[in-house]
PDB file of N, CA and C in Angstrom:
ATOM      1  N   UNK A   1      -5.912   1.974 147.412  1.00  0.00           N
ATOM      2  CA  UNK A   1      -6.283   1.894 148.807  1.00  0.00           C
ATOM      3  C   UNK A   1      -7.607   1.131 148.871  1.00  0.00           C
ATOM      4  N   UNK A   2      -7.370   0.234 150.021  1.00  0.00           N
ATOM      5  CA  UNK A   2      -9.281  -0.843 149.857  1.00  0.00           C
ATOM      6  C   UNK A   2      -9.458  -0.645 151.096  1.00  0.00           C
ATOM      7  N   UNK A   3     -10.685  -1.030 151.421  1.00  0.00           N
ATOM      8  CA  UNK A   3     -11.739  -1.112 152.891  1.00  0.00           C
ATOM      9  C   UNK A   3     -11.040  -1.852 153.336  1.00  0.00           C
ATOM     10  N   UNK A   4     -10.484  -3.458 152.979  1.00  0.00           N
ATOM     11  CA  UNK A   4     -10.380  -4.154 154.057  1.00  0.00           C
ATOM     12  C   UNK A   4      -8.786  -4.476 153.598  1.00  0.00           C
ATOM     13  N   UNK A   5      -8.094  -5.638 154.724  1.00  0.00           N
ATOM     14  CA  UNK A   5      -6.703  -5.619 153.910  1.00  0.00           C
ATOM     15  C   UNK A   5      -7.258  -7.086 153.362  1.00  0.00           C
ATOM     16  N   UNK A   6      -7.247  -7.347 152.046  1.00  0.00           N
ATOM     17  CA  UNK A   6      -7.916  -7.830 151.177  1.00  0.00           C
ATOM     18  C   UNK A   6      -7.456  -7.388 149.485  1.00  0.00           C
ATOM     19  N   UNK A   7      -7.200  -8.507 149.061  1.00  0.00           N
ATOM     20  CA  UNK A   7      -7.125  -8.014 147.082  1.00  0.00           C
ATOM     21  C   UNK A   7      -8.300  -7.729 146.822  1.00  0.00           C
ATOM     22  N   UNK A   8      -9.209  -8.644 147.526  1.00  0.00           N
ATOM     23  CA  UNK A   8     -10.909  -8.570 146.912  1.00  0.00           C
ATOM     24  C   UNK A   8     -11.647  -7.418 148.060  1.00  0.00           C
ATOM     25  N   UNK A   9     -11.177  -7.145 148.399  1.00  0.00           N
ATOM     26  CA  UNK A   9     -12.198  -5.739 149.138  1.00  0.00           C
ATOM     27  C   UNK A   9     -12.407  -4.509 148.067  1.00  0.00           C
ATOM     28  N   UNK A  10     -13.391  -3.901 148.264  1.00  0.00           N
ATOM     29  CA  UNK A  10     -13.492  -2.454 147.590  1.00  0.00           C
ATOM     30  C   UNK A  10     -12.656  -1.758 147.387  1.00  0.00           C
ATOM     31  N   UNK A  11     -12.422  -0.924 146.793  1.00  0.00           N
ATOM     32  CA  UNK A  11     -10.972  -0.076 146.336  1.00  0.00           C
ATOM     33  C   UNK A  11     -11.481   1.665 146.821  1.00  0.00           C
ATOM     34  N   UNK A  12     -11.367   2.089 147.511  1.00  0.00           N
ATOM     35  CA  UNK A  12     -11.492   3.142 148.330  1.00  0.00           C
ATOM     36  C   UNK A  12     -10.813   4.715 147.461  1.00  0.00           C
ATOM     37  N   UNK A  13      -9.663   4.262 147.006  1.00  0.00           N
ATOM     38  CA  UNK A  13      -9.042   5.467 145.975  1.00  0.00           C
ATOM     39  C   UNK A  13      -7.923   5.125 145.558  1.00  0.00           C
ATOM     40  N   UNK A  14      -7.613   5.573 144.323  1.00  0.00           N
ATOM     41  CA  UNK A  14      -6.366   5.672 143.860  1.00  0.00           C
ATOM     42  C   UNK A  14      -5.147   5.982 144.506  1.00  0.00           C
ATOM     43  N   UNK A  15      -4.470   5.430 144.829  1.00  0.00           N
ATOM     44  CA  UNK A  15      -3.178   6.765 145.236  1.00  0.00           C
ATOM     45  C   UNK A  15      -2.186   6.323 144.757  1.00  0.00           C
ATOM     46  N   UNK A  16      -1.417   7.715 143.732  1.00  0.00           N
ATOM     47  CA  UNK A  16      -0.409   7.655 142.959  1.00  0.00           C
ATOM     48  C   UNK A  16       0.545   6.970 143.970  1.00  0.00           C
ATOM     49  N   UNK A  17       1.717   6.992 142.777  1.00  0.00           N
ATOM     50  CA  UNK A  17       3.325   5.942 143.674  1.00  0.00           C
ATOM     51  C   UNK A  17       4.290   7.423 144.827  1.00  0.00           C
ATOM     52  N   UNK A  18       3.614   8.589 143.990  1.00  0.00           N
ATOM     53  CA  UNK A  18       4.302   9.574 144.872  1.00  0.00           C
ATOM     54  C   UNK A  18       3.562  10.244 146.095  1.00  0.00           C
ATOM     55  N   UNK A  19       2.712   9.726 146.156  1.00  0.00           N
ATOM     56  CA  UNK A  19       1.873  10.254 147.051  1.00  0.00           C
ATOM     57  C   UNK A  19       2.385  10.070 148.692  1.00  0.00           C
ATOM     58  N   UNK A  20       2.268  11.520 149.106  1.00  0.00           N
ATOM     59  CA  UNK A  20       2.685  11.146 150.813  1.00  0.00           C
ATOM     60  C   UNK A  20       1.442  10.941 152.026  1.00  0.00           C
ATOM     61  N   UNK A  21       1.303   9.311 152.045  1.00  0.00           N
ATOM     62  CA  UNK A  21       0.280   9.407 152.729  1.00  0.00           C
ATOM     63  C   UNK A  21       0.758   9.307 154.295  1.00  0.00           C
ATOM     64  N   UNK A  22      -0.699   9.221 155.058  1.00  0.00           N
ATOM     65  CA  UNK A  22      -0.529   9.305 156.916  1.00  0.00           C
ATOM     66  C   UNK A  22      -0.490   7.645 157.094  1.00  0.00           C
ATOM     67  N   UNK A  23       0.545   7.237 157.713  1.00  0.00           N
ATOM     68  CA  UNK A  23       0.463   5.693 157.364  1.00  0.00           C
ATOM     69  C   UNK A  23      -0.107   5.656 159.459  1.00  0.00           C
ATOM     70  N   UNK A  24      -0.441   4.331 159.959  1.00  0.00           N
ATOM     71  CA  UNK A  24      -0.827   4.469 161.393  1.00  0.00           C
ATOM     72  C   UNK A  24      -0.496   2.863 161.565  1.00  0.00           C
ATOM     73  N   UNK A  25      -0.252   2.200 160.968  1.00  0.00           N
ATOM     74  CA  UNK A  25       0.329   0.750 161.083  1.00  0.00           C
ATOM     75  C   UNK A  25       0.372  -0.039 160.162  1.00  0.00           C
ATOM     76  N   UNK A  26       1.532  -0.646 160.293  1.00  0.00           N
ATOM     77  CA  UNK A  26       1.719  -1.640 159.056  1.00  0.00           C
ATOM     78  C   UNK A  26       2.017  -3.130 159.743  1.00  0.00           C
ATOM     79  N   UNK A  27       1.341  -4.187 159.387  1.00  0.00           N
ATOM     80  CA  UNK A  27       0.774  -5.243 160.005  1.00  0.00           C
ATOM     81  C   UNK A  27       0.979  -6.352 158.799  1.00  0.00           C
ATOM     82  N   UNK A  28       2.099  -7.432 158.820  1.00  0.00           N
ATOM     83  CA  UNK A  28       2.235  -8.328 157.787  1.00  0.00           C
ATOM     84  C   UNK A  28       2.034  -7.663 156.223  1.00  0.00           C
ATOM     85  N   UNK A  29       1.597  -8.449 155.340  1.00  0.00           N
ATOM     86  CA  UNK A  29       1.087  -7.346 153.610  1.00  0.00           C
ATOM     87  C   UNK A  29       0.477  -6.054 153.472  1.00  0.00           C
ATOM     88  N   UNK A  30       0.359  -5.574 155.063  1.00  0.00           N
ATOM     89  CA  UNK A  30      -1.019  -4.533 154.889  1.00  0.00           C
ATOM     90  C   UNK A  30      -0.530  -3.416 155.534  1.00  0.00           C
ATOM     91  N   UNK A  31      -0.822  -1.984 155.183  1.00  0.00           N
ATOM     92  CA  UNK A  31      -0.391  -0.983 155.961  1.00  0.00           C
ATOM     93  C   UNK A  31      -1.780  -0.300 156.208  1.00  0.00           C
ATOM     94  N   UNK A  32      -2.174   0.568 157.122  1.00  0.00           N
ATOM     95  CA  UNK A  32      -3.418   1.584 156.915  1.00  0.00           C
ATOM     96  C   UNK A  32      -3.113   2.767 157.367  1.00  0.00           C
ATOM     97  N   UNK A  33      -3.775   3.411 156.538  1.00  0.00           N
ATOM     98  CA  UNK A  33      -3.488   4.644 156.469  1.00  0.00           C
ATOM     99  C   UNK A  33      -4.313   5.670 155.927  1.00  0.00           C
ATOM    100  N   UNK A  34      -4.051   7.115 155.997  1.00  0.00           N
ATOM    101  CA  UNK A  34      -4.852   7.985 154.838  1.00  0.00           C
ATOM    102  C   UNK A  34      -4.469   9.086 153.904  1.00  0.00           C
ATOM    103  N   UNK A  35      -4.917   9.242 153.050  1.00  0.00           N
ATOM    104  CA  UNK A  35      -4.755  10.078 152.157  1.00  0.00           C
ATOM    105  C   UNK A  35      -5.816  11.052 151.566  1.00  0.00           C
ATOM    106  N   UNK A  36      -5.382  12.126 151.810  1.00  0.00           N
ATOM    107  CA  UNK A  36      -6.857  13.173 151.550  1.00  0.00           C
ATOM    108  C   UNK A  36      -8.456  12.575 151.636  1.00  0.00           C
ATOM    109  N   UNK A  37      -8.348  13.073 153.102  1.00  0.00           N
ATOM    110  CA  UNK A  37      -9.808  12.638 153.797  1.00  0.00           C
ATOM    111  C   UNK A  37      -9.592  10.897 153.597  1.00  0.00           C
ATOM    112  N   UNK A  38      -9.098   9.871 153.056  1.00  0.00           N
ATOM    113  CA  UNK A  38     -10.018   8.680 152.816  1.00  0.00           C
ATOM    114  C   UNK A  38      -9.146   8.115 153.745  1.00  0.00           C
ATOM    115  N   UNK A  39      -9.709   7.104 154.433  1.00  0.00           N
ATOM    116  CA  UNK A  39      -8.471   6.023 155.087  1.00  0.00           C
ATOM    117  C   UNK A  39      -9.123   4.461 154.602  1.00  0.00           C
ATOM    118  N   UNK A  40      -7.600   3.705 154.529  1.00  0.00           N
ATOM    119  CA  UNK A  40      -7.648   2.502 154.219  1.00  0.00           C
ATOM    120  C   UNK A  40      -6.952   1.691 154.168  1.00  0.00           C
ATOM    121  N   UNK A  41      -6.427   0.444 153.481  1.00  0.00           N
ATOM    122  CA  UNK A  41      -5.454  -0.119 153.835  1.00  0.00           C
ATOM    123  C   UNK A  41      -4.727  -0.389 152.425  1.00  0.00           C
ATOM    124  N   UNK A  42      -3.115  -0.529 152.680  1.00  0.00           N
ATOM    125  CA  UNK A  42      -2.307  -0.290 151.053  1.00  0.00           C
ATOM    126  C   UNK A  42      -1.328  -1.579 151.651  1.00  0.00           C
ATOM    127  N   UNK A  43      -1.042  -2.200 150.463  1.00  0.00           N
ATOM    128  CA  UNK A  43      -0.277  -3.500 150.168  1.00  0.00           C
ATOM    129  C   UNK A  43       1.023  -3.110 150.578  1.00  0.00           C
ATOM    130  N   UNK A  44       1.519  -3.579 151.437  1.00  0.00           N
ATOM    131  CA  UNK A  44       3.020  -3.328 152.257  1.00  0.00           C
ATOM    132  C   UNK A  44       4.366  -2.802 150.898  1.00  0.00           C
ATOM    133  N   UNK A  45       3.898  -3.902 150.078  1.00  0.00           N
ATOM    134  CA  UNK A  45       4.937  -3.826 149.198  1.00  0.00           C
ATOM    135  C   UNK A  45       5.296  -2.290 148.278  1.00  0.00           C
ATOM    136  N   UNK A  46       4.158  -1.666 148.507  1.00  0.00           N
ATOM    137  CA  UNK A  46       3.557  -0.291 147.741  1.00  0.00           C
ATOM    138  C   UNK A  46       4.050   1.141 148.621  1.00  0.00           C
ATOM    139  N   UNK A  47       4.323   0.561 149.610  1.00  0.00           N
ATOM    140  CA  UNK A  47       4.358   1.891 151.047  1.00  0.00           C
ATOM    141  C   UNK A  47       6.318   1.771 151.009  1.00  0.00           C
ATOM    142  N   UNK A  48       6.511   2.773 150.513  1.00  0.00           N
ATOM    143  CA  UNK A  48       7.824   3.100 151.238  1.00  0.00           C
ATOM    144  C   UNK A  48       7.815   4.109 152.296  1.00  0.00           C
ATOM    145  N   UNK A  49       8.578   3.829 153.455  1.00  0.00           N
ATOM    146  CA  UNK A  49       8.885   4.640 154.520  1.00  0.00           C
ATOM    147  C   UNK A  49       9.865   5.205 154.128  1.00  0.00           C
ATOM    148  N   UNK A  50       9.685   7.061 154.731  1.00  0.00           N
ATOM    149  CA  UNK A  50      10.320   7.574 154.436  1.00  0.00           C
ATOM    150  C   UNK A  50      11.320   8.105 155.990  1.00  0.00           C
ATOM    151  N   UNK A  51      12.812   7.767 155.727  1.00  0.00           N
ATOM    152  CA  UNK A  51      13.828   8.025 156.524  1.00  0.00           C
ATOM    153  C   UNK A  51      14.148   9.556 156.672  1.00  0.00           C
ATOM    154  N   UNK A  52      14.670   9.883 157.439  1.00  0.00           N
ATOM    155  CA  UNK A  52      15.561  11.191 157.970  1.00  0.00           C
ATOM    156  C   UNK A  52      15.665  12.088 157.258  1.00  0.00           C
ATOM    157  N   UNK A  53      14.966  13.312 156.915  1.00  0.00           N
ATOM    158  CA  UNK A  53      15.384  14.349 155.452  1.00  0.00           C
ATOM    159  C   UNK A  53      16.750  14.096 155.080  1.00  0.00           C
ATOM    160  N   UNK A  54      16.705  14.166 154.104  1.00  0.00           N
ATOM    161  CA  UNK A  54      18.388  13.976 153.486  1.00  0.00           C
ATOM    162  C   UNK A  54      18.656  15.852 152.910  1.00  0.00           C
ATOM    163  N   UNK A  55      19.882  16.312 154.005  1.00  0.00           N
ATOM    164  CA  UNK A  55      20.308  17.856 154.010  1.00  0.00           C
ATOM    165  C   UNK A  55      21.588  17.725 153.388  1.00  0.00           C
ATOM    166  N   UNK A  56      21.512  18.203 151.439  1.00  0.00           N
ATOM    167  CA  UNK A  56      22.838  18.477 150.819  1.00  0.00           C
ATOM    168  C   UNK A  56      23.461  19.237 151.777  1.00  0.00           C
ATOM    169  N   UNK A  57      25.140  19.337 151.499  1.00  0.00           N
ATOM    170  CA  UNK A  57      26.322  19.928 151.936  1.00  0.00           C
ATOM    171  C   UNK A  57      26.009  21.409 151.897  1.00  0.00           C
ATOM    172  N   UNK A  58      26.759  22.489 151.704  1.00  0.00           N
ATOM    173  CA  UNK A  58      26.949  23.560 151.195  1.00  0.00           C
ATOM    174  C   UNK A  58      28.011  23.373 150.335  1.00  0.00           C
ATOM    175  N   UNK A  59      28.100  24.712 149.153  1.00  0.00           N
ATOM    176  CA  UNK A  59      28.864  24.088 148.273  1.00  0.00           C
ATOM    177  C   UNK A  59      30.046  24.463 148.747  1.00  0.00           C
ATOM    178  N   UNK A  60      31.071  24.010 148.464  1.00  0.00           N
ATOM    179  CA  UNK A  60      32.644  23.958 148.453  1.00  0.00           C
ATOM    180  C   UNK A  60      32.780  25.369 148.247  1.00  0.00           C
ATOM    181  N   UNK A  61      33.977  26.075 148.892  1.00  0.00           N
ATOM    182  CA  UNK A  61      34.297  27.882 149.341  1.00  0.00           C
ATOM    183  C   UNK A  61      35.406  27.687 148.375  1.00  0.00           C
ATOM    184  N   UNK A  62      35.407  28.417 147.484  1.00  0.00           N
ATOM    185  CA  UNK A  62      36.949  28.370 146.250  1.00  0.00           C
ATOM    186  C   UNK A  62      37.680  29.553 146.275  1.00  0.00           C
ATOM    187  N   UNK A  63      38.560  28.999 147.434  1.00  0.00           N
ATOM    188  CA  UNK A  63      39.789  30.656 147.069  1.00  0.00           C
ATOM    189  C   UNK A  63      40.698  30.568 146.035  1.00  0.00           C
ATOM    190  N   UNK A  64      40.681  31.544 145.525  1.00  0.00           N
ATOM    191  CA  UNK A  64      42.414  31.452 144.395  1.00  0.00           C
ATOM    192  C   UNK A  64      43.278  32.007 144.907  1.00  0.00           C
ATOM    193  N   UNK A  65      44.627  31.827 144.360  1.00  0.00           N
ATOM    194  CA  UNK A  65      45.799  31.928 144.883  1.00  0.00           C
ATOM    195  C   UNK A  65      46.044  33.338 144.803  1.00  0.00           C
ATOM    196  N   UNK A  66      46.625  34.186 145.927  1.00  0.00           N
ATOM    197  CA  UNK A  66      46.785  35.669 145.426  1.00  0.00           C
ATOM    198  C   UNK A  66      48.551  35.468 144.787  1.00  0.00           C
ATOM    199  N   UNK A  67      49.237  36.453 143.994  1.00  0.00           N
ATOM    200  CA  UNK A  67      50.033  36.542 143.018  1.00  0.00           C
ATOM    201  C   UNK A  67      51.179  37.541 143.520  1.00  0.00           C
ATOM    202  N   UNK A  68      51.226  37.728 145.144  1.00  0.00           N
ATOM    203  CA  UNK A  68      51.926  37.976 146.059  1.00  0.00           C
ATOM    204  C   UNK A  68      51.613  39.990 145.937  1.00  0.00           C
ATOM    205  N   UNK A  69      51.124  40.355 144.995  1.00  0.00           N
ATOM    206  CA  UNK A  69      50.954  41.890 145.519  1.00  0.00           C
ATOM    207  C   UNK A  69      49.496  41.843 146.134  1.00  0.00           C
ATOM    208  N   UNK A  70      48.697  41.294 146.778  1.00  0.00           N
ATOM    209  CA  UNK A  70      47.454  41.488 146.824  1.00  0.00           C
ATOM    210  C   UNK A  70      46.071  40.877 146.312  1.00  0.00           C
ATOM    211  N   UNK A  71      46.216  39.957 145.140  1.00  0.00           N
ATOM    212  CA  UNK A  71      45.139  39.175 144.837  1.00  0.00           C
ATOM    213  C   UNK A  71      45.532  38.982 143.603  1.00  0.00           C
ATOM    214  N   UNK A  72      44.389  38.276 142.693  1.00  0.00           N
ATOM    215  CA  UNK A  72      44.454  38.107 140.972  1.00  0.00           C
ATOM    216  C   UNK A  72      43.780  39.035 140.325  1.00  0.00           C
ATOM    217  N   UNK A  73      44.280  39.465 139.278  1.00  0.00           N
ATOM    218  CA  UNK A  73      44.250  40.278 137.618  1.00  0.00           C
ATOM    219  C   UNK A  73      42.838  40.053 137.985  1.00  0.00           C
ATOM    220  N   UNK A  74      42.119  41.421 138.517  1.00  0.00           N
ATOM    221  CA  UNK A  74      40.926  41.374 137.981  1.00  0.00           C
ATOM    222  C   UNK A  74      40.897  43.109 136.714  1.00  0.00           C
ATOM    223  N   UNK A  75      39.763  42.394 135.414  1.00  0.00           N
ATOM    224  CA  UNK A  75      39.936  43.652 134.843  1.00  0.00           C
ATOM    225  C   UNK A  75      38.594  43.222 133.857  1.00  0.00           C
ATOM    226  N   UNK A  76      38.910  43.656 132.553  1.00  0.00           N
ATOM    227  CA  UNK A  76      37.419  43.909 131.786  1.00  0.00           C
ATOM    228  C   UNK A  76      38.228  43.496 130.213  1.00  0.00           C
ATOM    229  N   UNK A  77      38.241  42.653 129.627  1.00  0.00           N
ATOM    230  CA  UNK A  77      39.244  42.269 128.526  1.00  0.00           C
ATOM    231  C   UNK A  77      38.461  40.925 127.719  1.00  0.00           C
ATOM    232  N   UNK A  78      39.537  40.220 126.747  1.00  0.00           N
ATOM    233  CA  UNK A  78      38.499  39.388 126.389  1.00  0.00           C
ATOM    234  C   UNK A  78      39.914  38.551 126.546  1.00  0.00           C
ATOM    235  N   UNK A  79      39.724  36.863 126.502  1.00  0.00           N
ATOM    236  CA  UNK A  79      40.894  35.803 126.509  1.00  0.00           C
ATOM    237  C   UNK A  79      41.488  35.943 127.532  1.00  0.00           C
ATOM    238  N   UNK A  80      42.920  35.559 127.774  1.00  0.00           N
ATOM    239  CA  UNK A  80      43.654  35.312 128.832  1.00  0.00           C
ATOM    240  C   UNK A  80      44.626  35.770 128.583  1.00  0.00           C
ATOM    241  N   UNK A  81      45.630  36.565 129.810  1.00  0.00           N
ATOM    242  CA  UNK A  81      46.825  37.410 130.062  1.00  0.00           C
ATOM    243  C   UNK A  81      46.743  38.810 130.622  1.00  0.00           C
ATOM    244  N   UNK A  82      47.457  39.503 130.520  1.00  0.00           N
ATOM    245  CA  UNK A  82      48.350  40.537 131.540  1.00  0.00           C
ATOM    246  C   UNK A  82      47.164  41.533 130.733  1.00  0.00           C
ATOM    247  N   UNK A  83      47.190  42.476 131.635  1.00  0.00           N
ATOM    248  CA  UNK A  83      46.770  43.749 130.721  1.00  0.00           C
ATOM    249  C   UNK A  83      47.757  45.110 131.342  1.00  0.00           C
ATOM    250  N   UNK A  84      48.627  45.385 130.690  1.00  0.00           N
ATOM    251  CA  UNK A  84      49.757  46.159 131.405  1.00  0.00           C
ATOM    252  C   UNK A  84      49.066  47.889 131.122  1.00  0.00           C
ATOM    253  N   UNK A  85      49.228  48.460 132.036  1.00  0.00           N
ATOM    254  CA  UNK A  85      48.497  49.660 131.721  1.00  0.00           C
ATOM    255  C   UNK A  85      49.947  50.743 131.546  1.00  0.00           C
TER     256      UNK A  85
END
């Protein structure tokens, strides 16, 4: 971030690539803006705008097939098959 929009102006602060700054206009190469307490101006090319929250799905509801008396073999066993009592 620099004082002026300028390569050769003062450099005001660092700000990482993840950083979410307060942007207030972006004007040809130059955006200004601030970031914890400092304001200044950042190279257009450096500022991504950020779009619309992106809201995953919910996950997919998985019924299984019931086995025509009432549902599936639930029990306490080890491997796969019948457990005939």
């Amino acid at each position: 971030m620099r004082r002026m929009p300028s390569v050769h102006s003062h450099v005001v602060q660092s700000v990482p690539a993840d950083a979410q700054i307060d942007l207030q206009s972006c004007t040809g190469d130059w955006c200004y803006g601030s970031w914890r307490g400092l304001s200044g101006y950042l190279p257009s090319f450096a500022v991504a705008q950020a779009g619309p929250p992106v809201v995953a799905p919910p996950p997919p509801v998985v019924v299984s097939p019931t086995l025509g008396w009432g549902g599936p073999y639930v029990g306490v066993g080890y491997g796969w098959g019948w457990r005939h009592w």
